[in-house]
Protein backbone atom coordinates (compact mmCIF):
# COMPACT_ATOMS: atom_id res chain seq x y z
CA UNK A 1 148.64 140.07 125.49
CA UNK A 2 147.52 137.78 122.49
CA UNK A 3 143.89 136.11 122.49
CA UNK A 4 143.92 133.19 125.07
CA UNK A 5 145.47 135.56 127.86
CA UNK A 6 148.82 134.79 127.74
CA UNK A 7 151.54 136.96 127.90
CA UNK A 8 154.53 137.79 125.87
CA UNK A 9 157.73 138.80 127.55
CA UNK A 10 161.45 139.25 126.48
CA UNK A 11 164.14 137.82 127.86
CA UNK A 12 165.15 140.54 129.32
CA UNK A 13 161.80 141.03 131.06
CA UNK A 14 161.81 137.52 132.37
CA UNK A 15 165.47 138.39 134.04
CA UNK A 16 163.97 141.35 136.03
CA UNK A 17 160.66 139.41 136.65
CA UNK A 18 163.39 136.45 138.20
CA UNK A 19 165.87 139.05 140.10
CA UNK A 20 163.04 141.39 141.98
CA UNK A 21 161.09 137.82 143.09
CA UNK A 22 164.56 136.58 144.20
CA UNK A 23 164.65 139.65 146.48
CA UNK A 24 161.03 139.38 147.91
CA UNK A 25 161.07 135.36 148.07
CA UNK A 26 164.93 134.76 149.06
CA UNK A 27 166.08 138.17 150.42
CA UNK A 28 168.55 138.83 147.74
CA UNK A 29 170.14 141.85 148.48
CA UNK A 30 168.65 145.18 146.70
CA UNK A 31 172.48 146.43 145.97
CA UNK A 32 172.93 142.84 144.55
CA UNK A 33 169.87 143.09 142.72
CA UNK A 34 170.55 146.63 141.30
CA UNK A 35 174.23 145.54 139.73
CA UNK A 36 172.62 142.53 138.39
CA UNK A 37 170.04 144.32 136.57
CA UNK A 38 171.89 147.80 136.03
CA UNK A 39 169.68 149.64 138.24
CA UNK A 40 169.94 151.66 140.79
CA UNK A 41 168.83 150.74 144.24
CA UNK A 42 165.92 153.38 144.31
CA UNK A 43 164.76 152.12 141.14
CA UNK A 44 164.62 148.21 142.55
CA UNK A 45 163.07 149.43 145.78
CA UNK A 46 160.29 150.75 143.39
CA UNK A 47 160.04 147.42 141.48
CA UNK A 48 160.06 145.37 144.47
CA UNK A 49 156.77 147.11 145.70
CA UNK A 50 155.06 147.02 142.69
CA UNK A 51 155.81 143.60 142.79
CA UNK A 52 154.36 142.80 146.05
CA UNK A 53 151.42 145.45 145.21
CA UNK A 54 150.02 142.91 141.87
CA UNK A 55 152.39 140.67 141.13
CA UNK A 56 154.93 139.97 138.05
CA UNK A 57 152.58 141.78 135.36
CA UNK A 58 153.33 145.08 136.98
CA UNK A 59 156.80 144.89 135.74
CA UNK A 60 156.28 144.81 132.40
CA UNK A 61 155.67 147.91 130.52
CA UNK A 62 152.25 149.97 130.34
CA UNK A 63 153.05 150.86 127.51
CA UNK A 64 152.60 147.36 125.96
CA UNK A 65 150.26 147.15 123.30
CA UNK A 66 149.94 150.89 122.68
CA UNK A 67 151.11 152.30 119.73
CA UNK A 68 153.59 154.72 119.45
CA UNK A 69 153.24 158.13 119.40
């Protein structure tokens, strides 16, 4: 996050953030969503609730920010 609260995402960040809201919003498909993004369907399932748990932010990395180790 830089100083006025804004965040930073990649590309392919903002594809995942646009495929898992597709499936909550639109009812794409999970096995749709998981070829799309080269996931498997567990893994979407997963993304989809942390989605609906606290929204977009919670599908970017924890890790961002930290160094590594």
């Amino acid at each position: 996050m830089n100083g006025r609260g804004f965040i930073t995402i990649s590309m392919h960040e903002l594809e995942r953030v646009k495929v898992i809201e597709a499936v909550v919003e639109h009812g794409l498909a999970i096995v749709l969503a998981a070829e799309r993004l080269q996931l498997c369907e567990r893994e979407v399932s997963r993304l989809v609730k942390r989605y609906e748990a606290a929204g977009s932010t919670r599908l970017l990395s924890a890790r961002r920010g930290q160094p590594t180790t």
